[in-house]
Protein backbone atom coordinates (compact mmCIF):
# COMPACT_ATOMS: atom_id res chain seq x y z
CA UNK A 1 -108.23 -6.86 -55.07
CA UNK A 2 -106.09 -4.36 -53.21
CA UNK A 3 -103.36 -7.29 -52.71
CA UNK A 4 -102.53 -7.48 -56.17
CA UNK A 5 -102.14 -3.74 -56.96
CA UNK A 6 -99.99 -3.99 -54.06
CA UNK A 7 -97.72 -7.07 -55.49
CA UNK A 8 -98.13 -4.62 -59.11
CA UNK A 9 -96.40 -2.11 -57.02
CA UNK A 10 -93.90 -3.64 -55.15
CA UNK A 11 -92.59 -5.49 -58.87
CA UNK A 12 -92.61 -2.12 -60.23
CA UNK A 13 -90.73 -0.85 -57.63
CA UNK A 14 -88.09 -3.80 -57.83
CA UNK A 15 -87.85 -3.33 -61.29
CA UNK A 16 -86.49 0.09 -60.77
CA UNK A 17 -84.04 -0.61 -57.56
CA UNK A 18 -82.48 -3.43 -60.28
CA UNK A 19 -82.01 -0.74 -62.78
CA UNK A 20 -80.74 1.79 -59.78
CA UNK A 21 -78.09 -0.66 -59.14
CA UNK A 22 -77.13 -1.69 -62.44
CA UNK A 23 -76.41 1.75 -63.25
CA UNK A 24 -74.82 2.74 -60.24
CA UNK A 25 -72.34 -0.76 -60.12
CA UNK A 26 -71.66 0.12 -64.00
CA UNK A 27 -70.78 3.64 -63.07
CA UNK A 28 -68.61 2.75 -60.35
CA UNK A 29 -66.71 0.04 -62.73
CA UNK A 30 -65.65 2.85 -65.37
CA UNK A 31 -64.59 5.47 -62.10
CA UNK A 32 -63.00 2.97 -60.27
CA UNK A 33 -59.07 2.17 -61.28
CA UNK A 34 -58.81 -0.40 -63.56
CA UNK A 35 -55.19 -2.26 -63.64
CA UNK A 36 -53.84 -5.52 -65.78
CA UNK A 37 -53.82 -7.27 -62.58
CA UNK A 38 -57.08 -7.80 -61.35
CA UNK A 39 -58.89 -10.87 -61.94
CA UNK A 40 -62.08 -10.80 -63.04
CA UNK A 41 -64.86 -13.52 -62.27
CA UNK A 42 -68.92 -13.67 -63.65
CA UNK A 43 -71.77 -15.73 -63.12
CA UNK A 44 -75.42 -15.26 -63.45
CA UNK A 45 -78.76 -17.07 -63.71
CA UNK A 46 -81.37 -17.33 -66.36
CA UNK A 47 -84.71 -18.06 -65.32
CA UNK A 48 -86.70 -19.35 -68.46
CA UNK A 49 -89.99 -20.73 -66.24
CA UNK A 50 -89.37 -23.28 -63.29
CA UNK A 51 -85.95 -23.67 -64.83
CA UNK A 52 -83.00 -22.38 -64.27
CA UNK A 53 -79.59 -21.89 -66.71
CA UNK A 54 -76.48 -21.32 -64.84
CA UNK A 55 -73.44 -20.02 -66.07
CA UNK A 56 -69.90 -19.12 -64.59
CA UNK A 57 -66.35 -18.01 -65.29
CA UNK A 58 -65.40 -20.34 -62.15
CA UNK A 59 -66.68 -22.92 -59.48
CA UNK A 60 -67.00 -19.94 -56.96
CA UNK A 61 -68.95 -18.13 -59.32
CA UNK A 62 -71.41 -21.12 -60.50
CA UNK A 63 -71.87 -22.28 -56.73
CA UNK A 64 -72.94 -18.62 -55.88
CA UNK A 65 -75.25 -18.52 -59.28
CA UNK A 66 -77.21 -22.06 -57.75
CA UNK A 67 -77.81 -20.48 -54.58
CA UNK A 68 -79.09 -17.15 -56.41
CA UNK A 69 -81.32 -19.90 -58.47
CA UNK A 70 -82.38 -21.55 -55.37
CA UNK A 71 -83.46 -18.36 -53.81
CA UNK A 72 -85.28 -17.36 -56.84
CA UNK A 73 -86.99 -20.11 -57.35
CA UNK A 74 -88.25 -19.95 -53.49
CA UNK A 75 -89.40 -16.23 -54.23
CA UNK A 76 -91.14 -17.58 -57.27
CA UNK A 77 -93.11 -19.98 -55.28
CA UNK A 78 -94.25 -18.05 -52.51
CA UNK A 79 -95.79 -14.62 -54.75
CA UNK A 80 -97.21 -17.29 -56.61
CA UNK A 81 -98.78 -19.42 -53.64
CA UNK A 82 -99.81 -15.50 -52.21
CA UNK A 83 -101.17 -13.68 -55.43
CA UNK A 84 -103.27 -17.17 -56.19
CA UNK A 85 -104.76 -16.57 -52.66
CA UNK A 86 -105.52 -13.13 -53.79
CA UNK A 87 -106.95 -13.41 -57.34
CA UNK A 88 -110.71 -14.14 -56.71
CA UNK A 89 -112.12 -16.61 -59.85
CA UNK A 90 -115.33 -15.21 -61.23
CA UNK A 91 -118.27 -18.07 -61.63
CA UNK A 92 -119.12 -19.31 -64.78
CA UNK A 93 -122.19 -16.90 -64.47
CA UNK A 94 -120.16 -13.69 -63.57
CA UNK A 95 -117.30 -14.90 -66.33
CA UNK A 96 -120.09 -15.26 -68.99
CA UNK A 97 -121.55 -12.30 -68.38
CA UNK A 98 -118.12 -10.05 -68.42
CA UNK A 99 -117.48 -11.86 -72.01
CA UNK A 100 -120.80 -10.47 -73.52
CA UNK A 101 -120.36 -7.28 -72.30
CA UNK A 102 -117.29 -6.91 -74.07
CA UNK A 103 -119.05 -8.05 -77.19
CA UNK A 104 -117.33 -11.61 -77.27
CA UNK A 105 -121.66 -12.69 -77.31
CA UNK A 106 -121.03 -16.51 -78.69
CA UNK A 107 -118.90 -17.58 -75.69
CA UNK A 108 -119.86 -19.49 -72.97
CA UNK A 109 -118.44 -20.97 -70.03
């Protein structure tokens, strides 16, 4: 069970280097000089499940959001391929047993 307090860690820790940087890129943007001439260009990716929306403000932008997709996807499937290898299931003796003790007496499995 130490592997996935270790995956619990290492998401937690991601979590906060994405906040680090949003912070950091969004202070940056309001320091930095800001003239009429610059051209601005977005994209992103929203992940709802195995699927993937993709926005952009131009080609560039959307071909650079499928590869982010792609790559996230690929992430997706290998933590889940290595946490399942992780997770040990209980037995239907061990699982019953846990339920009862928790006072949830009328289940069985």
């Amino acid at each position: 069970m130490a592997g996935v307090g270790l995956w619990i860690t290492v998401g937690i820790i991601l979590i906060f280097i994405g906040m680090a940087v949003i912070i950091a890129a969004t202070l940056l943007s309001a320091l930095g000089q800001q003239s009429s001439q610059q051209k601005v260009e977005a994209g992103g990716v929203v992940m709802i499940g195995p699927v993937p929306i993709i926005f952009g403000t131009s080609w560039r932008m959307a071909i650079i959001a499928i590869a982010l997709a792609i790559v996230l996807i690929v992430i997706a499937l290998v933590m889940m391929l290595l946490v399942g290898r992780a997770v040990a299931v209980p037995q239907t003796g061990q699982a019953t047993a846990a339920l009862r003790a928790l006072g949830f007496g009328s289940f069985t499995l």
